[in-house]
Protein backbone atom coordinates (compact mmCIF):
# COMPACT_ATOMS: atom_id res chain seq x y z
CA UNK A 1 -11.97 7.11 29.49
CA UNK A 2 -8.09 6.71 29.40
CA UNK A 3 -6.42 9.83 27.77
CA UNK A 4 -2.48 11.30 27.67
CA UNK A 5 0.38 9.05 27.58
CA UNK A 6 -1.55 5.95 28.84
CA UNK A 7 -2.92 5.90 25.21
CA UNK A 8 0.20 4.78 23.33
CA UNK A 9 1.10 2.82 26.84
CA UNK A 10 -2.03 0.67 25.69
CA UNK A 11 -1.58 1.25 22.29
CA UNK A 12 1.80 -0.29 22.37
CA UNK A 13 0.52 -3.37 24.80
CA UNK A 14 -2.31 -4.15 22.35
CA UNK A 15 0.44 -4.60 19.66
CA UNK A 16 2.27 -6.80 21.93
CA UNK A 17 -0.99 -8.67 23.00
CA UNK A 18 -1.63 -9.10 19.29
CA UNK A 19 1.86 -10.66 18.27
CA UNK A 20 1.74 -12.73 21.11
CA UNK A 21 -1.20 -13.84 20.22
CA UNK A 22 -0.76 -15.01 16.73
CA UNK A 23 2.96 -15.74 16.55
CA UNK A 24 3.28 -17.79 20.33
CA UNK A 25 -0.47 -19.07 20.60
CA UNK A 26 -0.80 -19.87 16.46
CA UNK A 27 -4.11 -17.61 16.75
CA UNK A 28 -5.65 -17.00 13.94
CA UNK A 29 -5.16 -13.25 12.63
CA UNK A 30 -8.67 -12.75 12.08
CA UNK A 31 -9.66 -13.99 15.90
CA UNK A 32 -6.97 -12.00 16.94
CA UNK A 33 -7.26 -8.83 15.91
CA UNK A 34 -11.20 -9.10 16.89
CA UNK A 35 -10.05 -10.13 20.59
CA UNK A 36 -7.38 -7.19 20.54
CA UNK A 37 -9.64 -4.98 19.45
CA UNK A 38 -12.92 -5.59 21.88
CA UNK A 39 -10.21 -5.74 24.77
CA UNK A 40 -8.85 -2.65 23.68
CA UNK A 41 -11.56 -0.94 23.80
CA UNK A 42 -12.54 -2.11 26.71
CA UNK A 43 -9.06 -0.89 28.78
CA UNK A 44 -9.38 2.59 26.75
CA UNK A 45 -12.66 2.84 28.43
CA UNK A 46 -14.61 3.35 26.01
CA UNK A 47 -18.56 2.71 27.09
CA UNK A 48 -19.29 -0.82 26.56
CA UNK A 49 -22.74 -0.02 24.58
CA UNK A 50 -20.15 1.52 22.15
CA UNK A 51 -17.71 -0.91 21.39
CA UNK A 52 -19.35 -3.66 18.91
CA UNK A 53 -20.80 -0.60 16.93
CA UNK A 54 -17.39 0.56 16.61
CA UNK A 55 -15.49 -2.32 15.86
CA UNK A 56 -18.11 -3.72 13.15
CA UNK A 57 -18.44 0.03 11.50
CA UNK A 58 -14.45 -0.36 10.94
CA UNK A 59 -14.58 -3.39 9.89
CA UNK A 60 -17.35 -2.53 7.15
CA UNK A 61 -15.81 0.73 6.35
CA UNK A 62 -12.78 -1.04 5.82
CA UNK A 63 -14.55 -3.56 3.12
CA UNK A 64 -15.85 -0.70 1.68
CA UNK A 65 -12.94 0.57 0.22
CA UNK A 66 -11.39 -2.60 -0.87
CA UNK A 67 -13.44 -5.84 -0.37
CA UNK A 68 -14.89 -5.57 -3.73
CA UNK A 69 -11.11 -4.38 -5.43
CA UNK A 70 -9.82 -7.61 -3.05
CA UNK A 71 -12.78 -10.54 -4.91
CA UNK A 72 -12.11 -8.90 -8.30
CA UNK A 73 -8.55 -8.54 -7.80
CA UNK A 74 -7.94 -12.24 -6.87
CA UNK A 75 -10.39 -13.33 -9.89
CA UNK A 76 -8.38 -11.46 -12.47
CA UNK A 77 -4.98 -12.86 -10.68
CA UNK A 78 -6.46 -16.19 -11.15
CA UNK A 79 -7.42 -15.65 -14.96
CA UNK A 80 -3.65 -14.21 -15.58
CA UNK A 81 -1.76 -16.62 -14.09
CA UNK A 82 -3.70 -19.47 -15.60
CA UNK A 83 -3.35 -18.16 -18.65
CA UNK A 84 0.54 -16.92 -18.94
CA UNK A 85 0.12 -13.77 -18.85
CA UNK A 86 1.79 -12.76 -15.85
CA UNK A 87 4.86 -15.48 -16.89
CA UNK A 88 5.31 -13.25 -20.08
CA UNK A 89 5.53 -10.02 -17.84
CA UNK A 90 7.80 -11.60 -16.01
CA UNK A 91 9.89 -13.06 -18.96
CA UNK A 92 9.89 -9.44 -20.68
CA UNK A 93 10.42 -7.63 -16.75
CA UNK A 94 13.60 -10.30 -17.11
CA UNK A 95 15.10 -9.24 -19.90
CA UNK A 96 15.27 -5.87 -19.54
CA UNK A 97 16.44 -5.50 -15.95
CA UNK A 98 18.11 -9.39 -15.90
CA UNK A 99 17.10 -11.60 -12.94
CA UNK A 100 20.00 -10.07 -10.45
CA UNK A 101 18.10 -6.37 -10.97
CA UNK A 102 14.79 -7.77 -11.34
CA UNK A 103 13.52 -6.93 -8.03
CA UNK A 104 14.55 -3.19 -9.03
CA UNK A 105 12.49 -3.46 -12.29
CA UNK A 106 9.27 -4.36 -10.22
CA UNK A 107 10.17 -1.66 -7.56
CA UNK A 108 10.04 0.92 -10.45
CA UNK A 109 6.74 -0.67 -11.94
CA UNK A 110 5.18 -0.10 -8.54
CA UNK A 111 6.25 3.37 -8.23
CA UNK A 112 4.83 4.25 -11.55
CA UNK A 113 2.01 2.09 -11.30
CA UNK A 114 0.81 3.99 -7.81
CA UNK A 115 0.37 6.97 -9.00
CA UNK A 116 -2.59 6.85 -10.90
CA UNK A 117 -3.72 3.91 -9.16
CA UNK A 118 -4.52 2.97 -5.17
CA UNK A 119 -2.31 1.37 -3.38
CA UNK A 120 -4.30 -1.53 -2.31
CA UNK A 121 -5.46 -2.01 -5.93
CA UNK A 122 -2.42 -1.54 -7.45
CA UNK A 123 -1.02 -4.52 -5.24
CA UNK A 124 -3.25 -6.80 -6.02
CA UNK A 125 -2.90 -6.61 -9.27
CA UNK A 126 0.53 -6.60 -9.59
CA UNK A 127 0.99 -10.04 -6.95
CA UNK A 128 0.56 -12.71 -9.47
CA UNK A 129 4.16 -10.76 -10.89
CA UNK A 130 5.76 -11.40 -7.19
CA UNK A 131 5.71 -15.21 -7.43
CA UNK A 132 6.38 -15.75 -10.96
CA UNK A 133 9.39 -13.72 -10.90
CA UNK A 134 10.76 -15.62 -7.90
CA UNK A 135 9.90 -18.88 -9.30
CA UNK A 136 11.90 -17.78 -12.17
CA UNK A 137 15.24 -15.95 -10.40
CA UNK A 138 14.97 -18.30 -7.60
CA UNK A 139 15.41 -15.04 -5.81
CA UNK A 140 13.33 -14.97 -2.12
CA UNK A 141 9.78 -14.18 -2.23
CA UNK A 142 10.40 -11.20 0.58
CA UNK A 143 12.49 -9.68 -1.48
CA UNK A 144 9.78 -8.83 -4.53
CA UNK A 145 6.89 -8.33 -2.02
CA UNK A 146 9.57 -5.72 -0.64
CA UNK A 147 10.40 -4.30 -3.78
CA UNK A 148 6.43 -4.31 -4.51
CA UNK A 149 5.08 -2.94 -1.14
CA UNK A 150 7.80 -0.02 -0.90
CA UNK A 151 7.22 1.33 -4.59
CA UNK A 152 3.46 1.00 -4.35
CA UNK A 153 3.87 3.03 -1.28
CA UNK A 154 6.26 5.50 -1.44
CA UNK A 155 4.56 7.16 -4.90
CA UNK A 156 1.30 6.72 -2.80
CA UNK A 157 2.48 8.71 -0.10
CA UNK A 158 4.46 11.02 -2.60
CA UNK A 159 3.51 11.78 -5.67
CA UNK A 160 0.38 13.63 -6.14
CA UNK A 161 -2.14 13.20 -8.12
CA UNK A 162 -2.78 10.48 -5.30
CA UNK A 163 -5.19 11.95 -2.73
CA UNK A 164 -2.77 12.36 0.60
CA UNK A 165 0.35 14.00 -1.29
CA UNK A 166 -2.25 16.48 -2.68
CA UNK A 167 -3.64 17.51 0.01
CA UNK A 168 -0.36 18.59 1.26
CA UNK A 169 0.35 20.33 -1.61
CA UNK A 170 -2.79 22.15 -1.34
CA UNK A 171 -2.49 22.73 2.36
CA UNK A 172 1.29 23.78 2.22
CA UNK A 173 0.31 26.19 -0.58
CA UNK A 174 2.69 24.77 -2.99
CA UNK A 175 2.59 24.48 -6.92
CA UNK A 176 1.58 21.45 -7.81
CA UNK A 177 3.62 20.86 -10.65
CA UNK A 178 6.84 21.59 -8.51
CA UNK A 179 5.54 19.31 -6.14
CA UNK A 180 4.89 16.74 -8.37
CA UNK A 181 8.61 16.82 -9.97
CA UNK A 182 10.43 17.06 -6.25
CA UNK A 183 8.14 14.27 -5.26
CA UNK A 184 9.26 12.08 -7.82
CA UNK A 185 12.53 13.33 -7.35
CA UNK A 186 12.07 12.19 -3.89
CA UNK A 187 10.23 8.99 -4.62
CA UNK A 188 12.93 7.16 -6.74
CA UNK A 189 15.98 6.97 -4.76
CA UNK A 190 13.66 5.78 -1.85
CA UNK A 191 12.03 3.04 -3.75
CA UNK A 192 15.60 1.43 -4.70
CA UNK A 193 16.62 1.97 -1.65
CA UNK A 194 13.69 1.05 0.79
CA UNK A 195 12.74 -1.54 -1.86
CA UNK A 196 15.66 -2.74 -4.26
CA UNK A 197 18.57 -2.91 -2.10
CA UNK A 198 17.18 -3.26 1.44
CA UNK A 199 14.28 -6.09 -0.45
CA UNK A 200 17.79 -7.66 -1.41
CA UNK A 201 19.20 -8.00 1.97
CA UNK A 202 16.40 -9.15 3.25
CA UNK A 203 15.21 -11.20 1.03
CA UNK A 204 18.30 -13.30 1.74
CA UNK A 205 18.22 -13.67 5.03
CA UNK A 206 14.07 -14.13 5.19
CA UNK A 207 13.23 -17.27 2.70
CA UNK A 208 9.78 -17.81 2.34
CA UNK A 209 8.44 -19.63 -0.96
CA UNK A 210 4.93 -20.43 -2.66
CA UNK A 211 3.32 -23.57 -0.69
CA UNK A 212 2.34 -26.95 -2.35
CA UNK A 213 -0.76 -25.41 -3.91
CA UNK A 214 0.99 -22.07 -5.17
CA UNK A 215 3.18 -24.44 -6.93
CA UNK A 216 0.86 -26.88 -8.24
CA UNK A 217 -0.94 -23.64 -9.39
CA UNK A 218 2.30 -22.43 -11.19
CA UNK A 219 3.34 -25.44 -13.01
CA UNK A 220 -0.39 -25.63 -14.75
CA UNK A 221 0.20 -22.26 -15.64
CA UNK A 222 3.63 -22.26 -17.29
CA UNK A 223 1.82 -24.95 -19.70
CA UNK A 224 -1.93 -23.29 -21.07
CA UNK A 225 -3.64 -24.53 -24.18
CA UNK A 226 -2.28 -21.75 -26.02
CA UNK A 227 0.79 -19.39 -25.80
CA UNK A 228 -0.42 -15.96 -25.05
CA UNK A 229 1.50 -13.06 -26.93
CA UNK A 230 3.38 -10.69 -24.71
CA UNK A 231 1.35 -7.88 -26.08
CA UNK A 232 -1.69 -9.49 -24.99
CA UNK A 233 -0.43 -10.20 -21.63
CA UNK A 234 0.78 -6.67 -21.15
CA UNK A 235 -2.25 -5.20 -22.23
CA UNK A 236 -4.75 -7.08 -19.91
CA UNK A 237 -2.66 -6.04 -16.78
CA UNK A 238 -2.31 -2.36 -18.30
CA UNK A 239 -6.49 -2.68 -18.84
CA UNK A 240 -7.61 -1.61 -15.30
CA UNK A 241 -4.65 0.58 -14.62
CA UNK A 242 -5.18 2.42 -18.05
CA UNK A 243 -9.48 2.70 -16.83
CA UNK A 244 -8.66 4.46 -13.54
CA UNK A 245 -5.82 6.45 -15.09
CA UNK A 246 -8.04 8.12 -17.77
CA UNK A 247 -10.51 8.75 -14.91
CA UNK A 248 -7.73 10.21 -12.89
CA UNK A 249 -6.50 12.76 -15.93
CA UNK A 250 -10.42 13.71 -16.98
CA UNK A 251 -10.88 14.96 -13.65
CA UNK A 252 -7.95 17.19 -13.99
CA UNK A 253 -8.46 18.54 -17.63
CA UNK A 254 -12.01 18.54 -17.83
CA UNK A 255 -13.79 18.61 -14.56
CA UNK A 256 -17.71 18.70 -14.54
CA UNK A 257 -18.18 17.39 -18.30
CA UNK A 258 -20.28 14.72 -19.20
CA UNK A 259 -17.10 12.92 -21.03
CA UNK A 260 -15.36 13.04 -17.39
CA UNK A 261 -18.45 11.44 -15.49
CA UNK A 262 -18.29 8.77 -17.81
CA UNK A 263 -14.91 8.13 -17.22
CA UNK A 264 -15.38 8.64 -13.68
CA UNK A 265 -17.58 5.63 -13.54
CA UNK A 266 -15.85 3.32 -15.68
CA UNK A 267 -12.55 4.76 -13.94
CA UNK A 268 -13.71 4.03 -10.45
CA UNK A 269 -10.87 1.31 -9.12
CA UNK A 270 -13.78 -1.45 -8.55
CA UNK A 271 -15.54 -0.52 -11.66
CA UNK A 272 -12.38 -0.71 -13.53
CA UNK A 273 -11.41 -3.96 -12.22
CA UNK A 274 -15.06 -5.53 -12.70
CA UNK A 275 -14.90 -4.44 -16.51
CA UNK A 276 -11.17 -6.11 -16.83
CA UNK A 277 -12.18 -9.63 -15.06
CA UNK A 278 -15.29 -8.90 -17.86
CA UNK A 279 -12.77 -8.68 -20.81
CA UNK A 280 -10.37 -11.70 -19.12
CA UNK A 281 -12.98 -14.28 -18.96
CA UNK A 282 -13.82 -13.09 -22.59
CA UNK A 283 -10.22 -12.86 -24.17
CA UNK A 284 -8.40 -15.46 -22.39
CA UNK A 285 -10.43 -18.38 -22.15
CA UNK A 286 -8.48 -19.56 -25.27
CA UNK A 287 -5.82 -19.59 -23.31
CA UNK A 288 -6.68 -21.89 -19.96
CA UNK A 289 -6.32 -25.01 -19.31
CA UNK A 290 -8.25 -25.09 -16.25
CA UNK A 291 -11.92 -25.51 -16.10
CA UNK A 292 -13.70 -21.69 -15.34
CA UNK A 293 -15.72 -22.74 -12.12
CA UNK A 294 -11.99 -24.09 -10.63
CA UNK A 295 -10.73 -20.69 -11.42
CA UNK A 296 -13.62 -19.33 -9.64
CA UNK A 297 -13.66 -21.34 -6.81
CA UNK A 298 -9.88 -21.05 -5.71
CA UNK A 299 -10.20 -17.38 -6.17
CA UNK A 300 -13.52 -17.06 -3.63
CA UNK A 301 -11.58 -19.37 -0.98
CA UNK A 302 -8.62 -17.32 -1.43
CA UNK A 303 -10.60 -13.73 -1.34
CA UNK A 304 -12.75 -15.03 1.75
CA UNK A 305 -9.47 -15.17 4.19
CA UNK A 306 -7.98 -12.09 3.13
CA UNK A 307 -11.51 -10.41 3.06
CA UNK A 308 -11.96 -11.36 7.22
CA UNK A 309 -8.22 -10.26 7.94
CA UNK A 310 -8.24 -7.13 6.17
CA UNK A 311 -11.16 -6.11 7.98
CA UNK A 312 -10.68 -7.26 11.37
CA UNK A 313 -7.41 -5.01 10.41
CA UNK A 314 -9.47 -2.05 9.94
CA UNK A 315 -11.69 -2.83 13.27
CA UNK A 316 -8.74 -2.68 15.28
CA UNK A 317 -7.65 -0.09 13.81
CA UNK A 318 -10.96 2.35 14.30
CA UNK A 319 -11.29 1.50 18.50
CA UNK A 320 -7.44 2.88 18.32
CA UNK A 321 -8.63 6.08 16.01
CA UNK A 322 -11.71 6.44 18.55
CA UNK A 323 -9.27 6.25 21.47
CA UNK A 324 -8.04 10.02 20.78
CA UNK A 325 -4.81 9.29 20.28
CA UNK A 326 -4.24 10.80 17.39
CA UNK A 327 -5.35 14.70 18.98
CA UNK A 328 -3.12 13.49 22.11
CA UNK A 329 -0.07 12.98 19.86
CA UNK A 330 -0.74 16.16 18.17
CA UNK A 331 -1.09 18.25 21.15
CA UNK A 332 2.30 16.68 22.59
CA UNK A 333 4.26 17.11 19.14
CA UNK A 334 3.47 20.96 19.09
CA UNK A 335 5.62 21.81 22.17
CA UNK A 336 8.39 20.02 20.54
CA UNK A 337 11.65 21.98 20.06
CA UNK A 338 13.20 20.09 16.76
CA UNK A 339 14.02 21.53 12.90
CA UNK A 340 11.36 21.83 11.16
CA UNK A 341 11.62 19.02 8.58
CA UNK A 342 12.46 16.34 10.98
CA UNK A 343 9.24 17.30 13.12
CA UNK A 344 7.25 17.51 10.09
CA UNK A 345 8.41 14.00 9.18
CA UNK A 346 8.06 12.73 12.69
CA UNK A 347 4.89 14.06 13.17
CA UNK A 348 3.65 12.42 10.41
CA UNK A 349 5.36 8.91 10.85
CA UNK A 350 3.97 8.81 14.53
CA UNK A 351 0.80 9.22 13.59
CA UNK A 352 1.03 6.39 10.30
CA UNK A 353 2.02 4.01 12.90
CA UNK A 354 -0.82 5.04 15.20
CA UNK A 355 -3.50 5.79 12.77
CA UNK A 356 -2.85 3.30 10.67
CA UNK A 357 -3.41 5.15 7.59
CA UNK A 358 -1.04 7.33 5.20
CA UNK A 359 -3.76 9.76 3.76
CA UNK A 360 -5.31 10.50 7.24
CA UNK A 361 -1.72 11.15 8.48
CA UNK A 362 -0.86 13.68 5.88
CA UNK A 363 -3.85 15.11 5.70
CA UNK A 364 -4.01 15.69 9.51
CA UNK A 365 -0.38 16.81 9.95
CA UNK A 366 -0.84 19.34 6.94
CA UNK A 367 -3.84 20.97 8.01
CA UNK A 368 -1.57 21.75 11.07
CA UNK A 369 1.72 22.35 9.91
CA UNK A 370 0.94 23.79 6.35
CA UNK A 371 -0.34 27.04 7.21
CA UNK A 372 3.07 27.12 9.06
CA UNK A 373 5.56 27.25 6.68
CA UNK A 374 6.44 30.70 6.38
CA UNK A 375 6.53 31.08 10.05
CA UNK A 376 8.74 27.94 9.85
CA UNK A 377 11.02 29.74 7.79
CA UNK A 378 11.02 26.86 5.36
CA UNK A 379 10.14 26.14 1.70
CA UNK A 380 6.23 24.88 1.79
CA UNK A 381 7.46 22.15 -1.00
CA UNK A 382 9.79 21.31 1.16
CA UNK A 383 7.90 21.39 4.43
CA UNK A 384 5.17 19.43 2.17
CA UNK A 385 7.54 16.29 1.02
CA UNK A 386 8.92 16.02 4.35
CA UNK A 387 5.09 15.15 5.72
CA UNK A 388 4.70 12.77 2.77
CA UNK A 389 7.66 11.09 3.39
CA UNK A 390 7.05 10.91 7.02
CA UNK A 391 3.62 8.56 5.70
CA UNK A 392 5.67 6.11 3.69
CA UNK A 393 7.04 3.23 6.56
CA UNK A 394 6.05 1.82 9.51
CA UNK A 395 2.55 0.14 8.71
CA UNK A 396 1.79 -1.74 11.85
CA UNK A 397 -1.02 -4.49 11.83
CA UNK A 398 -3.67 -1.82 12.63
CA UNK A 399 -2.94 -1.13 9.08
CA UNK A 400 -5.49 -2.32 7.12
CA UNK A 401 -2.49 -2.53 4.18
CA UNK A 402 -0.55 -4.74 6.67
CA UNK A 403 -2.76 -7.36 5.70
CA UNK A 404 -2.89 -7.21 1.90
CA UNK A 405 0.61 -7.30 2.04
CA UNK A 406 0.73 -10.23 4.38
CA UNK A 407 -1.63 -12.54 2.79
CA UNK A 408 -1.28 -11.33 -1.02
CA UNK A 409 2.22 -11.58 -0.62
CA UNK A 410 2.24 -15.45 1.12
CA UNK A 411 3.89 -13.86 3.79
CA UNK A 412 3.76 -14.21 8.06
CA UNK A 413 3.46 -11.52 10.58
CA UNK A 414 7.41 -11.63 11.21
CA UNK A 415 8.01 -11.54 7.56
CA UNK A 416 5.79 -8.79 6.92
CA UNK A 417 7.38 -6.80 9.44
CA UNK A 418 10.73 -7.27 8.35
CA UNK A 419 9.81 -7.06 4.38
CA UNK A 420 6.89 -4.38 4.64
CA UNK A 421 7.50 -2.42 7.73
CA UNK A 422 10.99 -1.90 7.75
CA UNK A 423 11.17 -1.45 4.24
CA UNK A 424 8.75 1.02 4.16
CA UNK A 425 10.64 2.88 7.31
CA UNK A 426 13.72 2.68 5.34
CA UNK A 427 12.34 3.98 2.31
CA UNK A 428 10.83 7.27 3.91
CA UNK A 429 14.06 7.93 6.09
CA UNK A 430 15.84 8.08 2.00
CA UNK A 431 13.51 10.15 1.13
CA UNK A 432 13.62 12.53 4.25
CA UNK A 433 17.43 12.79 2.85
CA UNK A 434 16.81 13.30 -0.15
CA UNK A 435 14.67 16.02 1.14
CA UNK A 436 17.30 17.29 3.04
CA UNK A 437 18.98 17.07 0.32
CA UNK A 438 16.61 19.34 -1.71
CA UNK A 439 17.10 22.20 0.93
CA UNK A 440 21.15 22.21 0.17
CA UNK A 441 20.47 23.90 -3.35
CA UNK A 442 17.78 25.80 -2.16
CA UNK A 443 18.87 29.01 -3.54
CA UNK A 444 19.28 27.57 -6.99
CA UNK A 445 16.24 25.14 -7.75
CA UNK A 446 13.47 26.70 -8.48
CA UNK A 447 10.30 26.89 -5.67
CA UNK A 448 12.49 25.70 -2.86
């Protein structure tokens, strides 16, 4: 089996073989990232006996964690667009932040939103709100699925209490609630920055609008049988987000009770979203035009591409976990003579572009680092937000999340990478300054 520096030699070549693939040869992603993957393995040397076991376990754990959240998530997109709920959200985002800072409202809404919520869920819900508002502004599509991605992602990889940033605070030995306030501190100016301003610049020189059918879909909308109230509206989107938020606070105030295991289970992001598709099939029928079994129908088609990419995503990106690279990179990163923040943050990066995953890449480069700090002879809050903010960019298409954004957002591999990608690079670089930052005033802020 291949190990060292061939590893990201092959690593980087299966990227290339994948692009190629899909953006000279007009592959289908799904076929390609399948191909990639098996000849991946393959070169790695992993045994052959191995390999489809490997690939098809990814590509099922994958679905596991969001094929269910992806069906329910484009059903309940389907029911508020159809409706007009998600054109009063946008009306209302409108006139608070205008259409010229519009993109920066829905940055904001994704970094509060992603706290208490996954990322992957929290993006699907929140798509419908990506091409109404461009409809509306006649402001580029890139530039809201920018201004989406990055705050969904930067509070992910941030702000605990999502699962990766609290690890590090728990492995860095930091308070919490410091943590939580520096994070946020943190998180904002990267979001407008990684999201607003760069989704702006980007967003003009990357057009990419609804197709025929998006329209079509659109235009039915604007016009339902009824007008729904912007209350209404508000509080079906708020409905699953509210569900796995009270989950998310029981657990924390009053762990082990039966009042928190309820809430657990009604909380849990697929339960959640099954009880709010319940409740908008019940409430805003009233308000659709459209027969039901239409609604149903475009939303299956829709679910079933997005369901195969996404987890031919997550198949590629388990033969490169299984390839070692990861404890390779590690290894090679220790002997590095660099500040401590910046190898924190590099560490981590690298191995979000390799791994393919934020949480695995803070939890991995905590658990190594954290116990470290002292010795370091930096802040452990510090130490801890430069890790997280290391997770934030560079999602490659062994990224699993590569592919929501891609096909929720309407999006095409080149897009993606210069919307998603680079957005999300951009955004943890500001928030490795800010970081920085941080350190400045270390002597007067308290836990730093």
């Amino acid at each position: 089996m291949v190990t060292g520096n061939m590893l990201i030699l092959i690593f980087l070549l299966s990227l290339v073989a994948l692009f190629v693939l899909i953006l000279k040869f007009k592959l289908e992603p799904f076929l390609a990232l399948i191909g990639v993957a098996f000849g991946t393995a393959l070169i790695i040397g992993i045994p052959i006996i191995e390999i489809p076991g490997i690939i098809t376990t990814g590509f099922g754990n994958t679905l596991a964690g969001v094929g269910i959240l992806i069906g329910l998530g484009v059903i309940f997109g389907q029911f508020l667009a159809s409706s007009g709920a998600v054109e009063k959200i946008a009306q209302s985002v409108l006139k608070v932040f205008g259409a010229k800072k519009s993109a920066a409202g829905l940055a904001l809404t994704g970094t509060a939103v992603s706290i208490p919520v996954y990322f992957d869920a929290a993006f699907v819900i929140l798509t419908g709100l990506i091409k109404s508002l461009s409809r509306k502004t006649g402001i580029s599509i890139v530039t809201f699925v920018t201004a989406l991605g990055v705050g969904l992602i930067v509070s992910h990889s941030m702000i605990a209490p999502t699962p990766g940033p609290l690890v590090v605070a728990e492995n860095t030995g930091s308070d919490l609630g410091l943590f939580i306030i520096y994070g946020l501190v943190c998180a904002i100016p990267a979001t407008l920055v990684g999201g607003y301003f760069y989704g702006m610049f980007i967003g003009k020189r990357v057009q990419s609008k609804p197709d025929e059918a998006e329209q079509e879909v659109a235009v039915a909308s604007e016009t339902p049988s009824k007008e729904i109230s912007t209350g209404l509206a508000y509080a079906m989107l708020v409905l699953p987000i509210a569900l796995i938020l009270a989950n998310t606070v029981s657990q924390l105030l009053v762990p082990g009770t039966t009042f928190a295991s309820t809430l657990a289970f009604i909380g849990d992001k697929n339960m959640a979203l099954f009880i709010s598709v319940i409740v908008a099939i019940l409430v805003l029928t009233p308000y659709i035009n459209a027969p039901k079994q239409t609604l149903y129908t475009d939303a299956v088609n829709s679910a079933g591409v997005i369901l195969l990419i996404t987890g031919a995503g997550g198949a590629f990106g388990a033969v490169i976990n299984q390839s070692g690279i990861g404890d390779h990179l590690i290894q090679t990163m220790q002997n590095w003579s660099i500040p401590a923040l910046l190898l924190a943050f590099i560490f981590s990066q690298i191995l979000r572009a390799s791994l393919g995953s934020t949480t695995v890449a803070l939890v991995t480069t905590s658990s190594i680092l954290g116990p470290l700090a002292l010795d370091l002879g930096v802040s452990p809050v510090l130490l801890g937000l430069a890790i997280c903010a290391g997770g934030v960019g560079l999602s490659l298409p062994n990224d699993s999340g590569f592919w929501v954004v891609s096909r929720f957002g309407k999006l095409t591999v080149p897009e993606t990478i210069k919307a998603w990608t680079i957005g999300g690079f951009i955004a943890g670089l500001s928030a490795l300054g800010m970081v920085y930052l941080l350190s400045v005033f270390s002597g007067i802020l308290p836990g730093i």
